[in-house]
Protein backbone atom coordinates (compact mmCIF):
# COMPACT_ATOMS: atom_id res chain seq x y z
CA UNK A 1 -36.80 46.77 2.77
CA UNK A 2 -35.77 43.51 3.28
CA UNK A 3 -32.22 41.59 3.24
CA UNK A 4 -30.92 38.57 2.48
CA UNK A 5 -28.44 37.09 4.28
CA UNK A 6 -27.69 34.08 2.45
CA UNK A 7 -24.21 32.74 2.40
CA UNK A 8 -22.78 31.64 -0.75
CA UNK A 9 -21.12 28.46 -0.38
CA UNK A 10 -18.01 27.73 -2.77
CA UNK A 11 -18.78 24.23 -4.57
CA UNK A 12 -17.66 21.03 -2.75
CA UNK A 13 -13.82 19.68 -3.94
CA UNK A 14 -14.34 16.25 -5.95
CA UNK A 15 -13.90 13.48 -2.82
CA UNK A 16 -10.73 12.07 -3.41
CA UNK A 17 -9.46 8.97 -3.94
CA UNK A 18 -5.86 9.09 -2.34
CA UNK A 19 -6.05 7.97 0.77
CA UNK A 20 -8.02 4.92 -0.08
CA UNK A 21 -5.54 4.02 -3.02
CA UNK A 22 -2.50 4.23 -0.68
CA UNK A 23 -4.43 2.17 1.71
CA UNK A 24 -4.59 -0.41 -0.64
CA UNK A 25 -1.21 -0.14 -2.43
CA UNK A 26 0.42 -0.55 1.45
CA UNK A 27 -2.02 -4.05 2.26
CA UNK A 28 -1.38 -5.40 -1.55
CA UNK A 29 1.80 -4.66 -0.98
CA UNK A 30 2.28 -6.42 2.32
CA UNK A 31 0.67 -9.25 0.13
CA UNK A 32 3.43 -9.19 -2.20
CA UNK A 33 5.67 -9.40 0.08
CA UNK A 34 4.58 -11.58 2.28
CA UNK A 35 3.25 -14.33 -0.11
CA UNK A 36 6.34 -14.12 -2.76
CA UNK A 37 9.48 -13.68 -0.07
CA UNK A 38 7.93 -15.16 2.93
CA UNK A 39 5.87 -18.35 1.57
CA UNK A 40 7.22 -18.99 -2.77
CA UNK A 41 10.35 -18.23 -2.29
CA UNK A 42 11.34 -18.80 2.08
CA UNK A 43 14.04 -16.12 1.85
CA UNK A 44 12.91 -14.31 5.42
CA UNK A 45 10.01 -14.78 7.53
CA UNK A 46 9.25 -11.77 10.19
CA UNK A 47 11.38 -13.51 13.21
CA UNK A 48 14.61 -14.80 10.79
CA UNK A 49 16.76 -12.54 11.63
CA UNK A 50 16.03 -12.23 15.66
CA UNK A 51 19.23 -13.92 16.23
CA UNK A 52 20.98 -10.40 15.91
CA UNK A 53 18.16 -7.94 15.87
CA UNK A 54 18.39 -4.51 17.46
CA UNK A 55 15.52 -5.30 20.14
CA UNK A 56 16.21 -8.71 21.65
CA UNK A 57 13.43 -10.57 20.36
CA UNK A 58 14.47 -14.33 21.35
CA UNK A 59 15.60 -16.48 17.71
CA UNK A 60 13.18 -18.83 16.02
CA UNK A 61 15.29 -20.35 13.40
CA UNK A 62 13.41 -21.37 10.73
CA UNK A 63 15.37 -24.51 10.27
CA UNK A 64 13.32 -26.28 13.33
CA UNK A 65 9.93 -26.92 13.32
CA UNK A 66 8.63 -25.37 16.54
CA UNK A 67 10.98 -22.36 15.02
CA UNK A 68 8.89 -22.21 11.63
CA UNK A 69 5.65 -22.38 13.59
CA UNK A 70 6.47 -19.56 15.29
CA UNK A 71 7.53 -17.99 12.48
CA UNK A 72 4.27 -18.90 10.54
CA UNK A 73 2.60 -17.46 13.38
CA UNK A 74 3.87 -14.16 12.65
CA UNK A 75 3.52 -14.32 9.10
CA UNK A 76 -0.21 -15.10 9.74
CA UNK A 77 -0.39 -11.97 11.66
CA UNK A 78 1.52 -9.92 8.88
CA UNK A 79 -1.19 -11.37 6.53
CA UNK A 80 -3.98 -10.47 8.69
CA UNK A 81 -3.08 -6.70 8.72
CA UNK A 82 -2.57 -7.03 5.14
CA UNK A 83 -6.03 -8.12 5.10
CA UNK A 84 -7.34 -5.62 7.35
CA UNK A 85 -5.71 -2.60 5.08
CA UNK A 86 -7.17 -4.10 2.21
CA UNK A 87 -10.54 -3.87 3.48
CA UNK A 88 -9.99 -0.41 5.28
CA UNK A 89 -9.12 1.18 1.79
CA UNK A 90 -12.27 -1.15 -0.34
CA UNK A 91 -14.27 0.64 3.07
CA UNK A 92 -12.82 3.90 2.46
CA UNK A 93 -13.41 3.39 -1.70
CA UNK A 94 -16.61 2.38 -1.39
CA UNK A 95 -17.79 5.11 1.04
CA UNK A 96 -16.23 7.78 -0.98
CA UNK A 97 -16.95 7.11 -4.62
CA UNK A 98 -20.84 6.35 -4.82
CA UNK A 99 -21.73 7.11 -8.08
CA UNK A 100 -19.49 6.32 -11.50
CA UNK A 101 -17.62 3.11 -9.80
CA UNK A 102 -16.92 1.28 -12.77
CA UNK A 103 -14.87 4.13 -13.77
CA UNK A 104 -12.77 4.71 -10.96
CA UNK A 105 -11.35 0.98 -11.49
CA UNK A 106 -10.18 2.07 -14.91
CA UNK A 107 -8.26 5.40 -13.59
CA UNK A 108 -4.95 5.85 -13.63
CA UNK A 109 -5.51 8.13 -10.47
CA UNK A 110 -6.31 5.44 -8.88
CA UNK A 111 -3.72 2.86 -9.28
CA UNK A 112 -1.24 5.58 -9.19
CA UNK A 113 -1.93 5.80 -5.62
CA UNK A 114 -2.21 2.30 -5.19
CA UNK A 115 1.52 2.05 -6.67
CA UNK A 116 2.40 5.16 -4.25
CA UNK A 117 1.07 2.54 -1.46
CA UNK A 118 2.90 -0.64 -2.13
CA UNK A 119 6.07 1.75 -2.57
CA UNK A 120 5.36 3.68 1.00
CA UNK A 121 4.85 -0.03 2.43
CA UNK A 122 8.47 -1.25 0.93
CA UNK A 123 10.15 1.77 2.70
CA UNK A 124 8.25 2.28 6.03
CA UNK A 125 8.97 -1.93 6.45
CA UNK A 126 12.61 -1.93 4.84
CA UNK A 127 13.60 1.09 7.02
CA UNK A 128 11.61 -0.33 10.44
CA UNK A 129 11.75 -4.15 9.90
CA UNK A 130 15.40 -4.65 8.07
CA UNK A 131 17.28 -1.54 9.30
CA UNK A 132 15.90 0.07 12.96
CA UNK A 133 14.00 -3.23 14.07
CA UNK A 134 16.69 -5.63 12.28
CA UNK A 135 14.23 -8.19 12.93
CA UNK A 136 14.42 -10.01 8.99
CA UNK A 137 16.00 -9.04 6.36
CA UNK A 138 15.02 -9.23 2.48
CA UNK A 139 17.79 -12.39 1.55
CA UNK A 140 19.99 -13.25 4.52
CA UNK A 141 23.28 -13.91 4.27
CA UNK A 142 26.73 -12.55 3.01
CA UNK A 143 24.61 -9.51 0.61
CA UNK A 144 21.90 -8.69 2.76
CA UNK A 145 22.57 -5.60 3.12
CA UNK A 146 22.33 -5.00 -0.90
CA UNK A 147 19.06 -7.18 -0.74
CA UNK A 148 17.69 -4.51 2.00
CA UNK A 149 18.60 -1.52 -0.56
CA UNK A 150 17.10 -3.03 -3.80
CA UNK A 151 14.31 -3.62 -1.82
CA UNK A 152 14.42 0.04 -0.33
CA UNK A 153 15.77 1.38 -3.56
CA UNK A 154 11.79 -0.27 -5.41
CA UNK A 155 9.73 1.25 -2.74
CA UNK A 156 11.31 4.71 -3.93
CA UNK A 157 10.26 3.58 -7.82
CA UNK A 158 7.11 2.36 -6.49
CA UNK A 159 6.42 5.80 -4.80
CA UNK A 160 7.61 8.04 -7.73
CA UNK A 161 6.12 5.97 -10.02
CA UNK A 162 2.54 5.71 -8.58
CA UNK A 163 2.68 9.34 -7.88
CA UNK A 164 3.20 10.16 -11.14
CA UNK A 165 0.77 7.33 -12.07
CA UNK A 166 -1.99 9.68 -10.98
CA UNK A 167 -0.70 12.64 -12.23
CA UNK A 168 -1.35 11.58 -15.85
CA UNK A 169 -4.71 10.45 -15.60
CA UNK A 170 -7.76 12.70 -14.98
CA UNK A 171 -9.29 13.32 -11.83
CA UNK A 172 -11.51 10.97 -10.80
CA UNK A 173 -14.94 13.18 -10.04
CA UNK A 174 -17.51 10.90 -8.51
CA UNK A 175 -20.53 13.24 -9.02
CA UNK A 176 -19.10 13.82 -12.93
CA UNK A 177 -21.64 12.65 -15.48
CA UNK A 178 -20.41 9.55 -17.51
CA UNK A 179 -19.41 10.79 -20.83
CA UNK A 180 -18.51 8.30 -23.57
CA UNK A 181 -15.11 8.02 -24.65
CA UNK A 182 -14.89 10.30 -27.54
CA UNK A 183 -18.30 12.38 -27.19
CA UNK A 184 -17.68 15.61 -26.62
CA UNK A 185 -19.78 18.50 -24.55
CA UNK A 186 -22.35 20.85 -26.44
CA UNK A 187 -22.89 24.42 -25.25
């Protein structure tokens, strides 16, 4: 008599597309940031706020020019890691969803977590740059500490919001067969 011994695998969880969303929301994020406060606007760069930080990082005021440079400098290096978290979570995308990829664009999984992102980015930087690191803040001045919790205050939105974001929209399966909006399945 013979005998199987076969093991029966359970099928494979859809890949998901979380981490690759928050990857993105956190570098689009640091875009954001860094191109609306930093460069449109000039209310911090990353050194402004050296002149009483919590580390002793020595002051480049922005008001000079060799101070700005340096100051652009780290900007440029802010923007760089933008970039590179941008292209770790396109990477990360791309790897994991390989069928169906026009579809995944249109999910509200997927921006959810890309929302969840750019909130986790506003807190992680609020909490390490403006309050442990004191290195910048959002608006210097006379209310930066109410600048610093607004800015706190819409990562939590961000988060909440992006995290329920995904939780309205429908799984994103990339092995799912495209179905046409509206057609439904027959038995």
């Amino acid at each position: 008599m013979a005998t199987s011994t076969r093991e029966v695998q359970a099928p494979a969880a859809p890949t998901s597309i979380q981490l690759p969303g928050i990857v993105l929301g956190i570098g689009l994020g640091g875009f954001v940031d860094g191109i609306l406060l930093h460069q449109l606007l000039q209310w911090h760069h990353m050194l402004t706020s050296t002149d009483d930080d919590r580390i002793g990082v020595k002051y480049y005021s922005p008001n000079t020019v060799s101070g700005l440079e340096m100051n652009t400098v780290w900007d440029g290096i802010f923007h760089a890691i933008c970039w590179v978290a941008v292209l770790l979570g396109l990477a990360i995308l791309y790897k994991r969803v390989t069928r169906n990829r026009r579809r995944v664009w249109a999910s509200r999984v997927l921006w959810g977590w890309v929302l969840a992102g750019w909130g986790l980015f506003n807190i992680v930087e609020g909490i390490l740059d403006h309050q442990i690191l004191g290195i910048h803040h959002v608006h210097g001045g006379p209310h930066q500490f109410w600048w610093d919790m607004g800015f706190l205050l819409l990562g939590v939105i961000l988060l909440v919001g992006g995290y329920l974001l995904q939780r309205s929209g429908q799984p994103f399966d990339p092995d799912a067969t495209d179905i046409p909006e509206g057609a439904g399945r027959r038995v």
